[in-house]
Protein backbone atom coordinates (compact mmCIF):
# COMPACT_ATOMS: atom_id res chain seq x y z
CA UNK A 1 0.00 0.00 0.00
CA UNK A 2 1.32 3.72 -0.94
CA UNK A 3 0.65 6.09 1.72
CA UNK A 4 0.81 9.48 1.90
CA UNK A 5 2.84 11.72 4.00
CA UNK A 6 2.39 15.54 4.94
CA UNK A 7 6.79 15.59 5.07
CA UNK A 8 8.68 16.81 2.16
CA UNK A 9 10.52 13.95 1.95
CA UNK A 10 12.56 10.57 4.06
CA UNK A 11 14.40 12.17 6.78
CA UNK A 12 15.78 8.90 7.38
CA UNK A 13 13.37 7.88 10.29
CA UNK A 14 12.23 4.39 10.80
CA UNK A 15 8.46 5.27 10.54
CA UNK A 16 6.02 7.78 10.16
CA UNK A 17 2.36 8.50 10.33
CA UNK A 18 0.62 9.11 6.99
CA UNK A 19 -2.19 11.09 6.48
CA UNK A 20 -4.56 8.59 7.14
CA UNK A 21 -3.40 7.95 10.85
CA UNK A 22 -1.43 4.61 10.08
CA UNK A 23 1.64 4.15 11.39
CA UNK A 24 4.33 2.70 8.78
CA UNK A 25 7.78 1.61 8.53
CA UNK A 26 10.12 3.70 5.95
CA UNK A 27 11.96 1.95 3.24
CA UNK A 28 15.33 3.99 2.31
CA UNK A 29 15.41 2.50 -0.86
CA UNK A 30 12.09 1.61 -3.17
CA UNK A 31 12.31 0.54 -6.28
CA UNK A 32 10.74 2.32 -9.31
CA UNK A 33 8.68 -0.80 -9.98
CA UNK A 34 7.62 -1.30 -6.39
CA UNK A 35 6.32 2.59 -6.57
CA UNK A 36 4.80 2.08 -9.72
CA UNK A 37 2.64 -1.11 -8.77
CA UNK A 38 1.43 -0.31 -5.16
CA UNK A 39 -1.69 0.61 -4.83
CA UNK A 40 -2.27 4.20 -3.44
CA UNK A 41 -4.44 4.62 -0.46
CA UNK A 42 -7.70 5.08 -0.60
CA UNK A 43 -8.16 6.82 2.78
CA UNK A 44 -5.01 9.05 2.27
CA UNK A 45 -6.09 10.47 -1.12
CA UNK A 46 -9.60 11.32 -0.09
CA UNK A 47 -8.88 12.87 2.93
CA UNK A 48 -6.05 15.06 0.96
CA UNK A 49 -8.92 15.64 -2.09
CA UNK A 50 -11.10 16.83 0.76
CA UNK A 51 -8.49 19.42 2.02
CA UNK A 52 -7.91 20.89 -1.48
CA UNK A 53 -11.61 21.03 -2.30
CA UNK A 54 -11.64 23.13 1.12
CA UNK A 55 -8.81 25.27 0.26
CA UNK A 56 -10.23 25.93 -3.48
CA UNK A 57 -13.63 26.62 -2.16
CA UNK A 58 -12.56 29.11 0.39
CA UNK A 59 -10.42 30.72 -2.21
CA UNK A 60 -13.38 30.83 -4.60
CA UNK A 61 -15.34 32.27 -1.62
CA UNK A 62 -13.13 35.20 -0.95
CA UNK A 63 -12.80 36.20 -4.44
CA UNK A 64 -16.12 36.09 -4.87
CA UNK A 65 -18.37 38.53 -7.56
């Protein structure tokens, strides 16, 4: 499963939590095939799709007609 994370990038920490809540182990290296096939997480992208349509529909709000 392909999480998301709200860091930039691997710090070189063991784990981290993802935006869903789970807690995962870090992989230094992953290859390009491995990223490619694992499936992305459902939980993680909707809550992130959910905090962009926020962020758009505030912005649309404030710059209203």
């Amino acid at each position: 499963m392909r999480h998301a994370f709200r860091s930039r990038r691997y710090d070189g920490q063991a784990e981290d939590v993802s935006v869903c809540g789970a807690t995962c182990a870090l992989v230094r290296e992953l290859s390009e095939t491995d990223w490619c096939t694992a499936p992305t997480c459902a939980a993680c992208n909707g809550i992130l799709r959910a905090e962009q349509d926020s962020r758009t529909a505030a912005r649309d709000a404030s710059t209203g007609p």
